[in-house]
Every structure is written in C-alpha cells, then in structure tokens.
C-alpha atoms as a PDB file:
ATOM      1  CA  UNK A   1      -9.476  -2.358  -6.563  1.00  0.00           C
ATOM      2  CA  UNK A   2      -9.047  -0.619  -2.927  1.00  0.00           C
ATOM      3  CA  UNK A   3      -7.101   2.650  -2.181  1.00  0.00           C
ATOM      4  CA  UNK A   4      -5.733   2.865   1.087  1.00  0.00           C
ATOM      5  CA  UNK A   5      -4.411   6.003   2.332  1.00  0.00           C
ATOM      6  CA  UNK A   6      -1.801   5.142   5.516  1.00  0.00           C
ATOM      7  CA  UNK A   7      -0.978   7.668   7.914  1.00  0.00           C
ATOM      8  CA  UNK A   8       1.619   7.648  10.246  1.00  0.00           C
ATOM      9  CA  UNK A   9       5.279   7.968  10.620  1.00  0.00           C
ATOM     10  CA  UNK A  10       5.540   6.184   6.478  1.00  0.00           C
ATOM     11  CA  UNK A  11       7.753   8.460   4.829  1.00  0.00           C
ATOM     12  CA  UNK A  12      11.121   8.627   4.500  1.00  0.00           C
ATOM     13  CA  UNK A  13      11.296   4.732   6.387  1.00  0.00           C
ATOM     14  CA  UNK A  14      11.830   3.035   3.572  1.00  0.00           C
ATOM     15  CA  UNK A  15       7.511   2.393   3.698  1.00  0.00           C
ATOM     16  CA  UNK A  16       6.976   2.265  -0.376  1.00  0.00           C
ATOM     17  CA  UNK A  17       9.948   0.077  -1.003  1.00  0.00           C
ATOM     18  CA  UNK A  18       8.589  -2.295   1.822  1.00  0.00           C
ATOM     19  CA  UNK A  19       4.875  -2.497   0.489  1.00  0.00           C
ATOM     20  CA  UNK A  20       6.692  -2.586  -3.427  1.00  0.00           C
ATOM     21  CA  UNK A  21       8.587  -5.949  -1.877  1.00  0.00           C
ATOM     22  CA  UNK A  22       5.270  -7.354  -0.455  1.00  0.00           C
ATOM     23  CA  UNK A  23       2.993  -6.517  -3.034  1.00  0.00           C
ATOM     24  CA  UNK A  24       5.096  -8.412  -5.724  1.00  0.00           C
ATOM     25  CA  UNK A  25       5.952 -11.614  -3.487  1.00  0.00           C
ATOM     26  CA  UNK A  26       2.120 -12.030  -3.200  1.00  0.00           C
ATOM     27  CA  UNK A  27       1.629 -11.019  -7.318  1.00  0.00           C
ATOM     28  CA  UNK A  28      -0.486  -7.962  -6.626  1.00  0.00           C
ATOM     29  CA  UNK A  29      -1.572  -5.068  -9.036  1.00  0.00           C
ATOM     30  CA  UNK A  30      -1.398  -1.624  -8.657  1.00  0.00           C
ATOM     31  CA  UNK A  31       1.353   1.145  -6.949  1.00  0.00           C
ATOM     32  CA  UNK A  32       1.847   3.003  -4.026  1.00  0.00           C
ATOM     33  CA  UNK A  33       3.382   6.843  -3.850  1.00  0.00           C
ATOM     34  CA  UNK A  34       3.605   9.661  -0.902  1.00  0.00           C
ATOM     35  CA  UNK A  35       0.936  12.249  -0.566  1.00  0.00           C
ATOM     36  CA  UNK A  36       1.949  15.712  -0.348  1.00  0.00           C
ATOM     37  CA  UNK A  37       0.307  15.576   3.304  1.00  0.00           C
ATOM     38  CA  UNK A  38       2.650  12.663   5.006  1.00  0.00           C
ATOM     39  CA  UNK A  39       0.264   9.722   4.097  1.00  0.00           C
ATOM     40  CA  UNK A  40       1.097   6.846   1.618  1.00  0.00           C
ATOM     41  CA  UNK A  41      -1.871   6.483  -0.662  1.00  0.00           C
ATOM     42  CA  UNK A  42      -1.391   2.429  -1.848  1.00  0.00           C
ATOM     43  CA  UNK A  43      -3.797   1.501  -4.817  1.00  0.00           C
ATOM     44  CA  UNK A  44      -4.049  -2.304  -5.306  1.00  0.00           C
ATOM     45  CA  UNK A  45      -5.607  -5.631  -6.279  1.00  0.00           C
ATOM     46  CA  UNK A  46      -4.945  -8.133  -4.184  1.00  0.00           C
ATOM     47  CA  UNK A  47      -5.341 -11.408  -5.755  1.00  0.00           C
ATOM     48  CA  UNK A  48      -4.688 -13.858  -2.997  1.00  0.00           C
ATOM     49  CA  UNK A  49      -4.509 -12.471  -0.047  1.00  0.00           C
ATOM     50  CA  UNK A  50      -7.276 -10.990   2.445  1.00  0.00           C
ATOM     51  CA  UNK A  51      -7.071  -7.496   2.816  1.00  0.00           C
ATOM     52  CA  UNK A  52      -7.173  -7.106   6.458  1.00  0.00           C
ATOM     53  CA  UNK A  53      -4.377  -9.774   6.399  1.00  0.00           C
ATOM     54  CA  UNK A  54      -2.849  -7.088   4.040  1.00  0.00           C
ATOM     55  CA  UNK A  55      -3.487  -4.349   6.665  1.00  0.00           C
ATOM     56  CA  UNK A  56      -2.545  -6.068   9.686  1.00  0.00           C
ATOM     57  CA  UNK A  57       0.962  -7.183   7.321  1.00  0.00           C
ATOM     58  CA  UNK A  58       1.457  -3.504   6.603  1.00  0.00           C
ATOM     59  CA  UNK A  59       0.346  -2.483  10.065  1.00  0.00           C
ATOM     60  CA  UNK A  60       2.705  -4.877  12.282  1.00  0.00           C
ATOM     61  CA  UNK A  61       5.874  -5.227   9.909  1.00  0.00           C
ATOM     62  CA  UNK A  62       5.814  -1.902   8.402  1.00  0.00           C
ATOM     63  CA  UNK A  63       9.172  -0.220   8.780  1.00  0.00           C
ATOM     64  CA  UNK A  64       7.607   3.198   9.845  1.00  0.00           C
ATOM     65  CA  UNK A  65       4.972   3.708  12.343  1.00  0.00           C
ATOM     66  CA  UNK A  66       1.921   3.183  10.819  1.00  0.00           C
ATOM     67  CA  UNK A  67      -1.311   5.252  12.990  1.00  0.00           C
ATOM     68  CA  UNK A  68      -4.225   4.099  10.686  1.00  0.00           C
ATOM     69  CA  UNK A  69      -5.529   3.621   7.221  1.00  0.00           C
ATOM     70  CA  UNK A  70      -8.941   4.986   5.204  1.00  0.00           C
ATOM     71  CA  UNK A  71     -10.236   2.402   2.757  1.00  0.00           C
ATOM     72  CA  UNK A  72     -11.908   3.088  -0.747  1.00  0.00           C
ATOM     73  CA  UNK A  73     -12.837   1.060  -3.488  1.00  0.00           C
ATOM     74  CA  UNK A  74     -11.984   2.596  -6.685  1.00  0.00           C
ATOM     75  CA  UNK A  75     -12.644   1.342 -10.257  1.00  0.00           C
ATOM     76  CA  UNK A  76      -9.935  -1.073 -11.756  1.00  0.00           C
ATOM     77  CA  UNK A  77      -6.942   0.953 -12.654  1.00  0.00           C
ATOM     78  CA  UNK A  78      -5.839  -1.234 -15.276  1.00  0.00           C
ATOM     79  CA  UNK A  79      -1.939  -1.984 -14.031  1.00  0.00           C
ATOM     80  CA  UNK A  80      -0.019  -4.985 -15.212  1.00  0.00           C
ATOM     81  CA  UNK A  81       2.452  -5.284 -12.138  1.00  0.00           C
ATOM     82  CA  UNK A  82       3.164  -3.242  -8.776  1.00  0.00           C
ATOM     83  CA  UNK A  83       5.128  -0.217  -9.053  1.00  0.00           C
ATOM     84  CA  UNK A  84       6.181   3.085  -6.680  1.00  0.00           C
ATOM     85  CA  UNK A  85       4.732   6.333  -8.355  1.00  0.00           C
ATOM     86  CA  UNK A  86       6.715   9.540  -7.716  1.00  0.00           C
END
C-alpha cells in the first residue's frame, strides 16, 4: 500500500469526495481524511492503475490546488473498499 500526503489548497474543495469518486470507479482500497496541518493524507492500493497516472489524475483534475505530494509505502492496511475517514 502507498500513503500519500497532498499539500496544497485540498481542503474544504470538495478534494476527499473527488479522490472517494475516483478511487471507487477504478476499484481501489484504502481511505483518504484531512490532516490537522492542511494536507490530505490518502492511503491506498491501487489495483489497476499506475500510480503516477494516479498522481498526475489527482494533480491535473483535482478540484483544489494541489502543490505536491510525499510518498510512503506502508504495510497493507487491510480495507475492503475506499472510504473518507473523519
């Protein structure tokens, strides 16, 4: 799985609701929340699709402004579906 912590203009855009709509059209795993900071920290497992075409999705289409992203990989988290954690 790969966390990706997005900074830019992402809350309060409509950002989660956006990568909640993507994730689940391309039948990823995982969620996506705010941070306390302003960034959108978006664990997930994509199945089919490339990350960077993931990024560059996010990136390009994203409702907000979207400055950058930091990359992790994280153990598997174990989710069933995509969800928004609050």
């Amino acid at each position: 799985m790969k966390k990706v912590i997005v900074s830019g203009d992402v809350q309060g855009v409509g950002f989660r609701y956006f990568v909640l709509k993507h994730c689940r059209r391309m039948n990823c795993r995982g969620w996506v929340r705010n941070l306390f900071d302003g960034t959108v920290e978006i664990v997930l497992d994509l199945k089919d699709e490339p990350l960077d075409d993931f990024l560059d999705y996010v990136k390009k289409e994203s409702p907000g402004y979207v400055y950058g992203y930091n990359l992790e990989d994280i153990p598997d988290q174990n989710c069933k579906s995509f969800e928004i954690h609050f």
